[in-house]
PDB file of N, CA and C in Angstrom:
ATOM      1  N   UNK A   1       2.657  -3.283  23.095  1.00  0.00           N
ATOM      2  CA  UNK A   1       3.859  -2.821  23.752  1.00  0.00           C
ATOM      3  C   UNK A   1       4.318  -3.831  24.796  1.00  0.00           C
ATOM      4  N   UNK A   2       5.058  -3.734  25.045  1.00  0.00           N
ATOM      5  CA  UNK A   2       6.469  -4.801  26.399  1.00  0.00           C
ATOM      6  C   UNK A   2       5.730  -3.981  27.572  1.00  0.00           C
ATOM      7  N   UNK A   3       6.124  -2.526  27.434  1.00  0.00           N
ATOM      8  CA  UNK A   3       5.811  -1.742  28.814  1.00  0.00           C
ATOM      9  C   UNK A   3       5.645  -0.559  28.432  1.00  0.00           C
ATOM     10  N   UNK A   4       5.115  -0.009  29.259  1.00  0.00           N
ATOM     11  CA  UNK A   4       4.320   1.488  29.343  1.00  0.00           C
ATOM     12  C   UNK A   4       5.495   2.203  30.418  1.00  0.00           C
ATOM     13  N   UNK A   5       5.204   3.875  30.410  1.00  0.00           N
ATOM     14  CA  UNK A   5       5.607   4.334  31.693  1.00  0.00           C
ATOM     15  C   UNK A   5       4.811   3.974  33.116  1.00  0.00           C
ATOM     16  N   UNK A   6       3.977   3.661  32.894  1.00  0.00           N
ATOM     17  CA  UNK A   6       3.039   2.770  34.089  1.00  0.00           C
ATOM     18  C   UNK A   6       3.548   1.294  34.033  1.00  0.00           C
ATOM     19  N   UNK A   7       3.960   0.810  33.375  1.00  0.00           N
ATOM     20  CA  UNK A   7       4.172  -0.334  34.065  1.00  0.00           C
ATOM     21  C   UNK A   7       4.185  -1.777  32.731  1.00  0.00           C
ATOM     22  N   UNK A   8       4.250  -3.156  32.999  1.00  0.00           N
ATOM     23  CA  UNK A   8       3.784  -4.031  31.898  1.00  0.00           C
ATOM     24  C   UNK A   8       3.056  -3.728  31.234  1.00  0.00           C
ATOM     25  N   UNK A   9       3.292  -4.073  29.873  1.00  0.00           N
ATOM     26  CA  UNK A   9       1.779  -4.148  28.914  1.00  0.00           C
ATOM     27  C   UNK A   9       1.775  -5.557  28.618  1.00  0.00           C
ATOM     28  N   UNK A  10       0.276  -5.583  27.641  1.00  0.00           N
ATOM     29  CA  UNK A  10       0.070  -6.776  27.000  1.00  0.00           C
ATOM     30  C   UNK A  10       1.206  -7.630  26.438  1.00  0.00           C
ATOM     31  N   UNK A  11       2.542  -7.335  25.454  1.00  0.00           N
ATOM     32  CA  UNK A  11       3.345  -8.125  25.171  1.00  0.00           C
ATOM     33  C   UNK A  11       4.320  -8.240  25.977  1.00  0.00           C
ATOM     34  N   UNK A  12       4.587  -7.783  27.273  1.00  0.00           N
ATOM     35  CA  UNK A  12       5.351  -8.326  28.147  1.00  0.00           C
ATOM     36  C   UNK A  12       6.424  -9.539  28.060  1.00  0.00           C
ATOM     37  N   UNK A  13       5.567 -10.632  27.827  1.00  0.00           N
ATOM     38  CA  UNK A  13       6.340 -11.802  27.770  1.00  0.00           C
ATOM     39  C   UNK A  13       6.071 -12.649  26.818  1.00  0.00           C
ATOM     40  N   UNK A  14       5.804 -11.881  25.662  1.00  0.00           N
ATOM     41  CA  UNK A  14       5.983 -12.256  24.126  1.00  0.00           C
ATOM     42  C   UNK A  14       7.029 -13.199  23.773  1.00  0.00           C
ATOM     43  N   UNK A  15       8.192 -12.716  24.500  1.00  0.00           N
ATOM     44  CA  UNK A  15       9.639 -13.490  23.905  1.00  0.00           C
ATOM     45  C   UNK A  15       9.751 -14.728  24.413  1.00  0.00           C
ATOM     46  N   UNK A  16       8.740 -14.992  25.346  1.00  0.00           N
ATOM     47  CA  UNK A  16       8.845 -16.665  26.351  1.00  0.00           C
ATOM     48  C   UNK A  16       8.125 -17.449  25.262  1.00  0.00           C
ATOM     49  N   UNK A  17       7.136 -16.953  24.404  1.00  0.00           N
ATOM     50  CA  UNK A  17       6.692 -18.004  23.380  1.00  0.00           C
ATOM     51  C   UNK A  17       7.842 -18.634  22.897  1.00  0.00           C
ATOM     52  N   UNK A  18       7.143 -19.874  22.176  1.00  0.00           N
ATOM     53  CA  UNK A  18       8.342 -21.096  21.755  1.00  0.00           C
ATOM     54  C   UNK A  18       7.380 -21.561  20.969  1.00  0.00           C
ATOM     55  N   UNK A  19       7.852 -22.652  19.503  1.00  0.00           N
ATOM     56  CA  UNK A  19       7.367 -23.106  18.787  1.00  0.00           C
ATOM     57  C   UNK A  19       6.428 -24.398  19.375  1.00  0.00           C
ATOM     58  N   UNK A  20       5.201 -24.216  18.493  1.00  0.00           N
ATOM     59  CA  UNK A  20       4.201 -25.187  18.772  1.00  0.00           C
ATOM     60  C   UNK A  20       3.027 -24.891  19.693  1.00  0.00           C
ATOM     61  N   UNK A  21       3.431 -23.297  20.326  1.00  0.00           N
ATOM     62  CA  UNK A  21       2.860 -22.362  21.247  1.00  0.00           C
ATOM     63  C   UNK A  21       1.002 -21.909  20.359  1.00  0.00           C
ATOM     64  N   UNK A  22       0.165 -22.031  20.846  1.00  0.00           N
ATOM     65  CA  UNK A  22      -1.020 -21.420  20.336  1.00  0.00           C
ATOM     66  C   UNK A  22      -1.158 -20.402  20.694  1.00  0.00           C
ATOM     67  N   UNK A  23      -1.849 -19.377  19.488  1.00  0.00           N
ATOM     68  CA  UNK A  23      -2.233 -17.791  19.726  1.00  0.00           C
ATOM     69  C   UNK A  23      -3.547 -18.014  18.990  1.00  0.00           C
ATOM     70  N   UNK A  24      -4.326 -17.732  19.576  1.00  0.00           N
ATOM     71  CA  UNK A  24      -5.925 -17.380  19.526  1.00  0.00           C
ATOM     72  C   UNK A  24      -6.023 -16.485  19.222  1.00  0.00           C
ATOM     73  N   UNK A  25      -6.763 -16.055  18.181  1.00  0.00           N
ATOM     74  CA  UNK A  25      -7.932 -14.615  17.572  1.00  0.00           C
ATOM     75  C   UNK A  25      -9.027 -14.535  17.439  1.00  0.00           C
ATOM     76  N   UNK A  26     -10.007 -13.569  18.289  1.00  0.00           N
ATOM     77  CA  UNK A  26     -11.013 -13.845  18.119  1.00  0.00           C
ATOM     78  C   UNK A  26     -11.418 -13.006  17.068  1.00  0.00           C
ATOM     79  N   UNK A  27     -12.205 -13.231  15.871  1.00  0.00           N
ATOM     80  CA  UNK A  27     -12.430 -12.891  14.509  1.00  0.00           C
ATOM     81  C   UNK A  27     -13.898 -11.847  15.062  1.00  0.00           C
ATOM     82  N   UNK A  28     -14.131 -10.913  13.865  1.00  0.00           N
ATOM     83  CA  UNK A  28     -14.958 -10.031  13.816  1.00  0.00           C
ATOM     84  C   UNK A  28     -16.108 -11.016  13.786  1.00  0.00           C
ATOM     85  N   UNK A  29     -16.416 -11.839  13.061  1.00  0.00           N
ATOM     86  CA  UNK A  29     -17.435 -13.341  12.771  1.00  0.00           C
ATOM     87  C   UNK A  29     -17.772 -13.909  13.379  1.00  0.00           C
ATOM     88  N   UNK A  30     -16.923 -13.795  15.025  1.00  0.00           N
ATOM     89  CA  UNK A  30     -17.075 -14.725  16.149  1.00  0.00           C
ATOM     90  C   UNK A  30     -16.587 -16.000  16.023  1.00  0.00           C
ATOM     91  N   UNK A  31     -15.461 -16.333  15.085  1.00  0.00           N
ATOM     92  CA  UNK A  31     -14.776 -17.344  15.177  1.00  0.00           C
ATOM     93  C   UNK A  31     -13.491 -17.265  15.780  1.00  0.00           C
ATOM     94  N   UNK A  32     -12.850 -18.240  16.302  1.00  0.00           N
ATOM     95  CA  UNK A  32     -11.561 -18.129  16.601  1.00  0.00           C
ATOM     96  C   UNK A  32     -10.385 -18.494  15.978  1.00  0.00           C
ATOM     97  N   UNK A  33      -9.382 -17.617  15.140  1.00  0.00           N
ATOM     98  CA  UNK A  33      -8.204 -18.811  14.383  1.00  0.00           C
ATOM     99  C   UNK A  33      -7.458 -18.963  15.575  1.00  0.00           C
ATOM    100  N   UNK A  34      -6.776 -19.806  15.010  1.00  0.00           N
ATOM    101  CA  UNK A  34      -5.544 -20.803  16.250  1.00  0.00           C
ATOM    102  C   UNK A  34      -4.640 -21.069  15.640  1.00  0.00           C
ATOM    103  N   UNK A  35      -3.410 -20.040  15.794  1.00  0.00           N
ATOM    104  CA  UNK A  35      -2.128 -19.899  15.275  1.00  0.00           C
ATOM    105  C   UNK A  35      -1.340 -20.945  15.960  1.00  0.00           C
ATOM    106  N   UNK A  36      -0.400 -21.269  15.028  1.00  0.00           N
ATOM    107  CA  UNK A  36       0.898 -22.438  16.166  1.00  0.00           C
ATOM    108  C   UNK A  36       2.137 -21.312  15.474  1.00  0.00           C
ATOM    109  N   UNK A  37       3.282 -21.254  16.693  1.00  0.00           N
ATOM    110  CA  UNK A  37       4.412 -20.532  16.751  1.00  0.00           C
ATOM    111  C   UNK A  37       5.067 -21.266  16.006  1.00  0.00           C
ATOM    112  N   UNK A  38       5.815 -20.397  14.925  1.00  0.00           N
ATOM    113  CA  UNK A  38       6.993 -21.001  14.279  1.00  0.00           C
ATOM    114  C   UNK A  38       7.999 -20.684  14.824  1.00  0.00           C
ATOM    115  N   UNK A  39       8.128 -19.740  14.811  1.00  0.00           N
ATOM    116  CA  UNK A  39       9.644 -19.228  15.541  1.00  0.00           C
ATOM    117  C   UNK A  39       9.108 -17.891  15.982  1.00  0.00           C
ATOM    118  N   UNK A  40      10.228 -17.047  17.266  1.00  0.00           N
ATOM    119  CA  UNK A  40      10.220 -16.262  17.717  1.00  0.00           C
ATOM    120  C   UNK A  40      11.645 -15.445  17.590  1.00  0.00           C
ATOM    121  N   UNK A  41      11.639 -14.652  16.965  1.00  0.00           N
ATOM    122  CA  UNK A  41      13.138 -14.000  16.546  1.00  0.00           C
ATOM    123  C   UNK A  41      13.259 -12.292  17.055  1.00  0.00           C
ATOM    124  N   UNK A  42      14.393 -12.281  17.449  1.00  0.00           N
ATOM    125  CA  UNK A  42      14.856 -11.081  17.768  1.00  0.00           C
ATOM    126  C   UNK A  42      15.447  -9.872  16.663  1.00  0.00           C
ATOM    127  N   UNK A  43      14.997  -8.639  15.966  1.00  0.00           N
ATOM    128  CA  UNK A  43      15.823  -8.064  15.124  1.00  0.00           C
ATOM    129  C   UNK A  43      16.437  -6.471  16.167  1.00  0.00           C
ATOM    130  N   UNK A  44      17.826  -6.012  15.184  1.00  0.00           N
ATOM    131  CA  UNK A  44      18.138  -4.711  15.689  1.00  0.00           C
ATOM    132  C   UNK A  44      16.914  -4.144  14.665  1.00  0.00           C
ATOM    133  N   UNK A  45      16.474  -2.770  15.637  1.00  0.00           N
ATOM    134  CA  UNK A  45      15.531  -2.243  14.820  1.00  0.00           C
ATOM    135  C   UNK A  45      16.077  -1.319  13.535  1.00  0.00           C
ATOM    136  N   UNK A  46      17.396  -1.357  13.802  1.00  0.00           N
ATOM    137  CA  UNK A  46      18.028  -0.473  12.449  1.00  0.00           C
ATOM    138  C   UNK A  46      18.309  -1.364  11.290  1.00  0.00           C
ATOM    139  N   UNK A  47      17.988  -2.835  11.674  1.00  0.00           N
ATOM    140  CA  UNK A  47      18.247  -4.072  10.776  1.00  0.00           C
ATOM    141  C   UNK A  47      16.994  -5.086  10.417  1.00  0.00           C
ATOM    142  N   UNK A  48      15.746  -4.043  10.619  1.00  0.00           N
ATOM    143  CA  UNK A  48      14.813  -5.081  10.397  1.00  0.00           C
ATOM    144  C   UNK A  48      14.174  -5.206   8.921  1.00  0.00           C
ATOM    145  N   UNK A  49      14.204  -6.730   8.971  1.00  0.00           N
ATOM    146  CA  UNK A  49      14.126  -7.621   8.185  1.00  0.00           C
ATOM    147  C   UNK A  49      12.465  -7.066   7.252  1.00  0.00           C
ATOM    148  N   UNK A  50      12.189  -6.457   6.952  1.00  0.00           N
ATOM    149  CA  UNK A  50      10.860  -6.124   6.357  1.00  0.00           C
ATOM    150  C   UNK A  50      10.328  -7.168   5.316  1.00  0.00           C
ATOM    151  N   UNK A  51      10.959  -7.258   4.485  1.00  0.00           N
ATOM    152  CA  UNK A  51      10.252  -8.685   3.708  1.00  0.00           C
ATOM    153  C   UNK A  51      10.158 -10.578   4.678  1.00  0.00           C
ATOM    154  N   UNK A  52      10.965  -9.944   5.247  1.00  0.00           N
ATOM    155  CA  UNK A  52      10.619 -11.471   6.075  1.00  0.00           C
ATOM    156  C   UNK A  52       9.262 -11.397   6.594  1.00  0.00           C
ATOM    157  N   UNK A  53       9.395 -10.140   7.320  1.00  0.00           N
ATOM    158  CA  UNK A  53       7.921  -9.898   8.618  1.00  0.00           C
ATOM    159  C   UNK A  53       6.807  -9.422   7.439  1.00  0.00           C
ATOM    160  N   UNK A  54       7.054  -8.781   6.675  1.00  0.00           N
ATOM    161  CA  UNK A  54       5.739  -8.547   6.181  1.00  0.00           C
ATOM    162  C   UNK A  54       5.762  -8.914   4.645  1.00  0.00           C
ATOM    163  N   UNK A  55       6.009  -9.874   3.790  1.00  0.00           N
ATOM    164  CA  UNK A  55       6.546 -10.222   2.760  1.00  0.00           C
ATOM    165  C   UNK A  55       5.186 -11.103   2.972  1.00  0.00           C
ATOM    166  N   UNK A  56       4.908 -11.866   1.802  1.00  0.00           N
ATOM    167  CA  UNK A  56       3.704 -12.215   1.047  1.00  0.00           C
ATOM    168  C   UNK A  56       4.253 -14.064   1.357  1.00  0.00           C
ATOM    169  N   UNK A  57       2.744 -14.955   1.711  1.00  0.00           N
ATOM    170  CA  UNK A  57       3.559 -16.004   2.533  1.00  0.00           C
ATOM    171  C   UNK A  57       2.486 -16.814   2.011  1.00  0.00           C
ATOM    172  N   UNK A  58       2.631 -17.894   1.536  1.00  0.00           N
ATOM    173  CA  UNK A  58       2.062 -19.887   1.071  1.00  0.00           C
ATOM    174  C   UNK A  58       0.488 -19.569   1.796  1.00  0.00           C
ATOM    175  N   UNK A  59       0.503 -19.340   2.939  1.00  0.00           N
ATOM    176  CA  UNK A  59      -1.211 -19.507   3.418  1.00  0.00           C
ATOM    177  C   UNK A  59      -1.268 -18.336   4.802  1.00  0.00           C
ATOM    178  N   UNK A  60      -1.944 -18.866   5.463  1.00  0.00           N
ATOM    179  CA  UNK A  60      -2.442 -17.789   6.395  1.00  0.00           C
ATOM    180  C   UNK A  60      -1.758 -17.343   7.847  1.00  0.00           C
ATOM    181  N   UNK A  61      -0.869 -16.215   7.854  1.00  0.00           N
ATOM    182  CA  UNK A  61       0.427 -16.455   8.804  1.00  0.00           C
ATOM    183  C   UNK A  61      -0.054 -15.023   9.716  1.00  0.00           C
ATOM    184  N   UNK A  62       0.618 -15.178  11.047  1.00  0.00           N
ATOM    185  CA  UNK A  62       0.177 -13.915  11.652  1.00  0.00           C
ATOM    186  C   UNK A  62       1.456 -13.465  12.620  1.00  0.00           C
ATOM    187  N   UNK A  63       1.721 -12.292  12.341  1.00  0.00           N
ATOM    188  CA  UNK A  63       3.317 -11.755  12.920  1.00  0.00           C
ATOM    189  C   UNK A  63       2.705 -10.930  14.417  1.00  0.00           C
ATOM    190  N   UNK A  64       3.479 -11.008  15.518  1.00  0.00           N
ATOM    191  CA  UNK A  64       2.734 -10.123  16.483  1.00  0.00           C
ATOM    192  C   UNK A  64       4.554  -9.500  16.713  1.00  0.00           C
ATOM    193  N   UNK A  65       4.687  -8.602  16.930  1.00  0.00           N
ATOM    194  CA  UNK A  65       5.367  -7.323  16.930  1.00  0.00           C
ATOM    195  C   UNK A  65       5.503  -6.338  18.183  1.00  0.00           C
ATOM    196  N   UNK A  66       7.139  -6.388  19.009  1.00  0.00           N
ATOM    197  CA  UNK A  66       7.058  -5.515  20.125  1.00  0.00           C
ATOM    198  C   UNK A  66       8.383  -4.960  20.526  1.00  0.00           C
ATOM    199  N   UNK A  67       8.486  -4.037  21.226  1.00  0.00           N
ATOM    200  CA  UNK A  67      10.174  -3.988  21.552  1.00  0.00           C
ATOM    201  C   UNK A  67      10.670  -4.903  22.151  1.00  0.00           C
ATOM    202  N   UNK A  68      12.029  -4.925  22.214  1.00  0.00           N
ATOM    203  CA  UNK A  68      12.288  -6.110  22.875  1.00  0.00           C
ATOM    204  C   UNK A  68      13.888  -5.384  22.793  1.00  0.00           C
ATOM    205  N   UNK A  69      15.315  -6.284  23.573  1.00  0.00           N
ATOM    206  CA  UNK A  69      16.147  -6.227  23.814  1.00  0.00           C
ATOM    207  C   UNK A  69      16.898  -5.335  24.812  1.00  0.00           C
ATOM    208  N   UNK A  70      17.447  -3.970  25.001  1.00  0.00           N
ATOM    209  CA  UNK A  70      18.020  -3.400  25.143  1.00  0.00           C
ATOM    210  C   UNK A  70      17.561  -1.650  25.495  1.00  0.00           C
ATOM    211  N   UNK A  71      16.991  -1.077  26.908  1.00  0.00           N
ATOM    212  CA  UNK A  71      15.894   0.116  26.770  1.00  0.00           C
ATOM    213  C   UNK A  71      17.534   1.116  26.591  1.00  0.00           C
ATOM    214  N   UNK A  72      16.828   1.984  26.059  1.00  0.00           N
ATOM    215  CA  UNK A  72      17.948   2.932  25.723  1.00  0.00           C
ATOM    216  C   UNK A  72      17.391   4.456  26.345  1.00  0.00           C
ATOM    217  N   UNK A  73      17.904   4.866  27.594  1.00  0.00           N
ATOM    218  CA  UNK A  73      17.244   5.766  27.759  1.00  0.00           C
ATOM    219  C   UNK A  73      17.184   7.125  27.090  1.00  0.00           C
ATOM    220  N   UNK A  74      18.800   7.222  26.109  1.00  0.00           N
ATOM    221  CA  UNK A  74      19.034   8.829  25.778  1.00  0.00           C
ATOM    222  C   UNK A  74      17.829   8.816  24.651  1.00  0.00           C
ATOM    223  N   UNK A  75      17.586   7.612  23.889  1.00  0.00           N
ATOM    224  CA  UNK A  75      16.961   7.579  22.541  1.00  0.00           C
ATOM    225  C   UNK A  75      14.926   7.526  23.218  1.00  0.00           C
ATOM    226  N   UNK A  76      15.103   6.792  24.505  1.00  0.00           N
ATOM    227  CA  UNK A  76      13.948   6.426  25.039  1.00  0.00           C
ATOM    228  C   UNK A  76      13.120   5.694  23.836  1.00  0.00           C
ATOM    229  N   UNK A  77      13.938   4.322  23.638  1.00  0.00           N
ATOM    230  CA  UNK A  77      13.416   3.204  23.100  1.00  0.00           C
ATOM    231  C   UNK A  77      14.038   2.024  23.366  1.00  0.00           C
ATOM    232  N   UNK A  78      13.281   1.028  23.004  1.00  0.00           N
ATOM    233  CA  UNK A  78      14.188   0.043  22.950  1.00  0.00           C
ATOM    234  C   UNK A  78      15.147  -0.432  21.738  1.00  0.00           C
ATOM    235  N   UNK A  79      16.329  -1.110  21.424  1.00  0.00           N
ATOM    236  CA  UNK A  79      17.022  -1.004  20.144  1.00  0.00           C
ATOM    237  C   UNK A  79      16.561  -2.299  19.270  1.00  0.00           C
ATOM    238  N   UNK A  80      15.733  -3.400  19.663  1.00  0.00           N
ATOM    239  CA  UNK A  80      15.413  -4.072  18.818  1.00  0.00           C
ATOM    240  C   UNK A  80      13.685  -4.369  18.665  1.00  0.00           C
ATOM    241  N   UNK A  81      13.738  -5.309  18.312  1.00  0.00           N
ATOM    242  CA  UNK A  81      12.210  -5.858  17.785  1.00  0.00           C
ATOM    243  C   UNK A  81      11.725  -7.093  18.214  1.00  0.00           C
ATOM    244  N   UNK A  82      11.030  -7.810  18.355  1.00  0.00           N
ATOM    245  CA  UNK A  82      10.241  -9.026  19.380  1.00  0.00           C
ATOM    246  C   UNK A  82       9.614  -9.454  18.246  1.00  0.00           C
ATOM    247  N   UNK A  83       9.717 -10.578  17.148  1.00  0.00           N
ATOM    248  CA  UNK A  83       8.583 -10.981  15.989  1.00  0.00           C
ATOM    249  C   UNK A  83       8.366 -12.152  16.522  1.00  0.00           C
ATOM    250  N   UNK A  84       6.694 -12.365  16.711  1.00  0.00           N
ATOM    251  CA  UNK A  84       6.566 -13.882  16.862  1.00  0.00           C
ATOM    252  C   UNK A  84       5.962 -14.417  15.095  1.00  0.00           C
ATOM    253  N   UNK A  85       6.826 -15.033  14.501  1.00  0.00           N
ATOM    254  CA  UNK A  85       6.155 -15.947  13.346  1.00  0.00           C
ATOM    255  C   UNK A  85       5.615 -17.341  13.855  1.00  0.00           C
ATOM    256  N   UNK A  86       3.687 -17.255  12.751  1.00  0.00           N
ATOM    257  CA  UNK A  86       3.042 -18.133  13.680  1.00  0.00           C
ATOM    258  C   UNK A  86       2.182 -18.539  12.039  1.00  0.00           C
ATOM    259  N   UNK A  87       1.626 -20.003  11.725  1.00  0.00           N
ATOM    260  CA  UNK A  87       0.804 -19.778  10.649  1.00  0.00           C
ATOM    261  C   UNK A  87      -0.445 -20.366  11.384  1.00  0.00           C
ATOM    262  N   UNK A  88      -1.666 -20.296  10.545  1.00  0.00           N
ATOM    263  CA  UNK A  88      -2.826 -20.604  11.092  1.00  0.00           C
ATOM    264  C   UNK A  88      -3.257 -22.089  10.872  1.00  0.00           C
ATOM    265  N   UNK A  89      -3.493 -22.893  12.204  1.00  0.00           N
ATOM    266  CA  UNK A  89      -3.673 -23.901  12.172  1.00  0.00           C
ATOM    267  C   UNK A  89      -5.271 -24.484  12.061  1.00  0.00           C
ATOM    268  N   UNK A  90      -5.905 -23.955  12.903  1.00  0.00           N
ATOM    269  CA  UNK A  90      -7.127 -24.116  12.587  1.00  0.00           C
ATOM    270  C   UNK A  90      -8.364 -22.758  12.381  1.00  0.00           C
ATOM    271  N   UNK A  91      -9.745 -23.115  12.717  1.00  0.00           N
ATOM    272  CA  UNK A  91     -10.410 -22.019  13.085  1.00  0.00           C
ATOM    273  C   UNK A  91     -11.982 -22.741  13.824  1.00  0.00           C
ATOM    274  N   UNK A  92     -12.298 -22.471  15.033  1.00  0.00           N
ATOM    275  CA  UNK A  92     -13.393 -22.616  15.132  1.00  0.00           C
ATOM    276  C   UNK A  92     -14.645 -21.547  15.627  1.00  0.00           C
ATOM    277  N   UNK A  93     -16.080 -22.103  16.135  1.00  0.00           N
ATOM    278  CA  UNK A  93     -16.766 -21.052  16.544  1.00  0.00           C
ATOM    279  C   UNK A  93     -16.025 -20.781  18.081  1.00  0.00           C
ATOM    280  N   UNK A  94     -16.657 -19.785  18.354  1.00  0.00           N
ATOM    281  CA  UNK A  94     -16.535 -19.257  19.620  1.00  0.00           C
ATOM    282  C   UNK A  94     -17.281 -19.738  20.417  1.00  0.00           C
TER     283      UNK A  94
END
């Protein structure tokens, strides 16, 4: 999530990523992959792109996913979507 009724969450400032940006995972295995940002795109959530974000992709890609744009209080959401597209660059131990 962007934010809670308490306050920031973890994707907060998701949308400041920029290409060439690393995202770290630490694997069940105790390895780490190391994503590089491709792009960071904004959708309306009544217009999202589903085969883009979750459509079947060349090698090993990882989408991270949040509200983003516009809080709407009557609906109490936000109206769009936060996708970071990222593919996997490397992997090492931990």
């Amino acid at each position: 999530h962007v934010d809670t009724t308490k306050g920031p969450a973890v994707f907060l400032l998701l949308s400041l990523l920029m290409p060439g940006h690393k995202v770290e995972v630490q694997r069940a295995d105790g390895t780490i992959a190391v994503f590089s940002v491709d792009s960071v795109e904004t959708f309306a959530k009544d217009a999202f792109p589903d085969q883009k974000v979750y459509g079947k992709t060349p090698d090993a890609q990882l989408r991270l996913i949040t509200c983003g744009g516009v809080y709407d209080k009557k609906r109490r959401d936000y109206l769009d979507n936060v996708v970071v597209f990222a593919h996997l660059e490397s992997s090492r131990k931990a």
